[in-house]
C-alpha atoms as a PDB file:
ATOM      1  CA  UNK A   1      -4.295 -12.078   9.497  1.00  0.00           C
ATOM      2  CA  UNK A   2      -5.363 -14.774   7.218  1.00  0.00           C
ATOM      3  CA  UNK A   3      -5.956 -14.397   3.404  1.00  0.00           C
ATOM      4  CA  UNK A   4      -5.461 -16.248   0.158  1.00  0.00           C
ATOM      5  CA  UNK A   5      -3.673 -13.949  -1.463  1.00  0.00           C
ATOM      6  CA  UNK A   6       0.193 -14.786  -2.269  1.00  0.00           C
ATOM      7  CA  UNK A   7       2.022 -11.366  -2.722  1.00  0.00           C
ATOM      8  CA  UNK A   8       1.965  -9.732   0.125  1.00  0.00           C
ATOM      9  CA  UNK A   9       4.601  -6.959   0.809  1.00  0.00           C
ATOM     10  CA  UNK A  10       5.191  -5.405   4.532  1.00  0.00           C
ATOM     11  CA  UNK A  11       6.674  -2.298   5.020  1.00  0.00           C
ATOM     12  CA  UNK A  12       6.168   1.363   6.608  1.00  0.00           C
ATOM     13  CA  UNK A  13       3.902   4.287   5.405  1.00  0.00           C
ATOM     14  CA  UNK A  14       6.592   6.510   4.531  1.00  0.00           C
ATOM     15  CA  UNK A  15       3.658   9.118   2.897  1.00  0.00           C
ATOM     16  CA  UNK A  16       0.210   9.621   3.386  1.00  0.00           C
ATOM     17  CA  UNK A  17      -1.825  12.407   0.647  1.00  0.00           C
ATOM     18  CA  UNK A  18      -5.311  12.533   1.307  1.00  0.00           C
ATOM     19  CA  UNK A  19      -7.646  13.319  -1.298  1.00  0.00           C
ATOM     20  CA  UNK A  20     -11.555  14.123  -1.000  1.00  0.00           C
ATOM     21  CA  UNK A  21     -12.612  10.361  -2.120  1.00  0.00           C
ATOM     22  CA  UNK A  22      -9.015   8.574  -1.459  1.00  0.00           C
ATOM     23  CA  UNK A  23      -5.857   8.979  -0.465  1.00  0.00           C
ATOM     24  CA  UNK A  24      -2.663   7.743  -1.868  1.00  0.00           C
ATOM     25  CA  UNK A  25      -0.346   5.423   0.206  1.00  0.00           C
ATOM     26  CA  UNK A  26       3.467   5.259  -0.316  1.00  0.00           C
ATOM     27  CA  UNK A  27       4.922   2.001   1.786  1.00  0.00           C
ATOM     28  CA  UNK A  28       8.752   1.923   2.302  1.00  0.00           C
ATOM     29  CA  UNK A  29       8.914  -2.666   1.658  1.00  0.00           C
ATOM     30  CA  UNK A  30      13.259  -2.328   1.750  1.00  0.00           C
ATOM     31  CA  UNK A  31      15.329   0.633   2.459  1.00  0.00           C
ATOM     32  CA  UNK A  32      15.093   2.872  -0.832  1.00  0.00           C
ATOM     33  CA  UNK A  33      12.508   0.639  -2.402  1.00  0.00           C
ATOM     34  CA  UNK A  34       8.450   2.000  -2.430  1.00  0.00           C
ATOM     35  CA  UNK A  35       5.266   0.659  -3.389  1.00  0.00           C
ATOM     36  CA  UNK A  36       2.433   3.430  -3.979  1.00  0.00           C
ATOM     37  CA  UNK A  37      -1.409   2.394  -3.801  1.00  0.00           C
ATOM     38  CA  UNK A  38      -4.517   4.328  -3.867  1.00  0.00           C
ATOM     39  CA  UNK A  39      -7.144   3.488  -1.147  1.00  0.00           C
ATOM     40  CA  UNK A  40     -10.117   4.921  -0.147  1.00  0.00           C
ATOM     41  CA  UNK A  41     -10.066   7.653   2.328  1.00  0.00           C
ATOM     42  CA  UNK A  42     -12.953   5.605   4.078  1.00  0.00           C
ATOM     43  CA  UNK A  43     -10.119   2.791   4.482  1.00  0.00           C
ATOM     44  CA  UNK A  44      -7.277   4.659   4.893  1.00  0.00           C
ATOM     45  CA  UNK A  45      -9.135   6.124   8.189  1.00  0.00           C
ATOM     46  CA  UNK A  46     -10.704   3.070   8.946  1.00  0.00           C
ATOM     47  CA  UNK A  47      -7.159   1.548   9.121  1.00  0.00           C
ATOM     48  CA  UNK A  48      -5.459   4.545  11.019  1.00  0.00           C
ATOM     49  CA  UNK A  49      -2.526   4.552   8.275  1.00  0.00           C
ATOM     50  CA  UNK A  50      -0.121   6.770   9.109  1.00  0.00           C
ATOM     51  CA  UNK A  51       3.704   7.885   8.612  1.00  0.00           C
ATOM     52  CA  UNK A  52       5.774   5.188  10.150  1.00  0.00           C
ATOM     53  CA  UNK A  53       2.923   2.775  10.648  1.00  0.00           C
ATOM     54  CA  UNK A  54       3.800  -0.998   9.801  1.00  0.00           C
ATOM     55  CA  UNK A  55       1.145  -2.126   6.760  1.00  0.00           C
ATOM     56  CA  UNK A  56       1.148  -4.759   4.158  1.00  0.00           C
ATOM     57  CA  UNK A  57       0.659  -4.334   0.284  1.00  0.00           C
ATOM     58  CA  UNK A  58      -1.416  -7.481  -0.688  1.00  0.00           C
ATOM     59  CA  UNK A  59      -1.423  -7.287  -4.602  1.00  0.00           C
ATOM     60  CA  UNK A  60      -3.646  -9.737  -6.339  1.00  0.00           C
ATOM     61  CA  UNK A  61      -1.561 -11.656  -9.041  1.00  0.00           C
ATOM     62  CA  UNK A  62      -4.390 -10.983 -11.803  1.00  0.00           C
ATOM     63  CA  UNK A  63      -3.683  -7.036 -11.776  1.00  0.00           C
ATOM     64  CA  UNK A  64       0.156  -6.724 -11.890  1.00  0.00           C
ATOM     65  CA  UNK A  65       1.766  -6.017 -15.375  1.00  0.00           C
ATOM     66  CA  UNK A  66       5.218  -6.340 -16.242  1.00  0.00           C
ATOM     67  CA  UNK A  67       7.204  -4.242 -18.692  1.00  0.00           C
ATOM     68  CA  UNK A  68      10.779  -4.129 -20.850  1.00  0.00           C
ATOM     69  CA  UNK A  69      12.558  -1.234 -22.286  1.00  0.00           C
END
């Protein structure tokens, strides 16, 4: 796999809900720590994503916020 994209997280699909259009992915990136992402069902078939199926989270550095209390 080759990209340009810097922040790439690999983990495990620890849940899989599929929706009509898409289907939200939970990834397990460190024991107790999850990243959740919504995909297209189209992809998430496309990609066979399942429970316990290794996957990356590729998050473009233009779309992440950050946030204090």
């Amino acid at each position: 796999m080759k990209l340009t994209a810097r922040n790439t997280l690999k983990g495990k699909v620890t849940k899989l809900v599929p929706g009509t259009v898409n289907s939200e992915i939970t990834l397990e990136i460190a024991p107790g720590i999850e990243i959740v992402g919504i995909v297209s069902k189209a992809s998430a078939e496309r990609l066979e994503l399942t429970d316990g199926k290794e996957a990356y989270a590729i998050i473009k550095s233009s779309n992440v916020m950050f946030a204090i209390e």
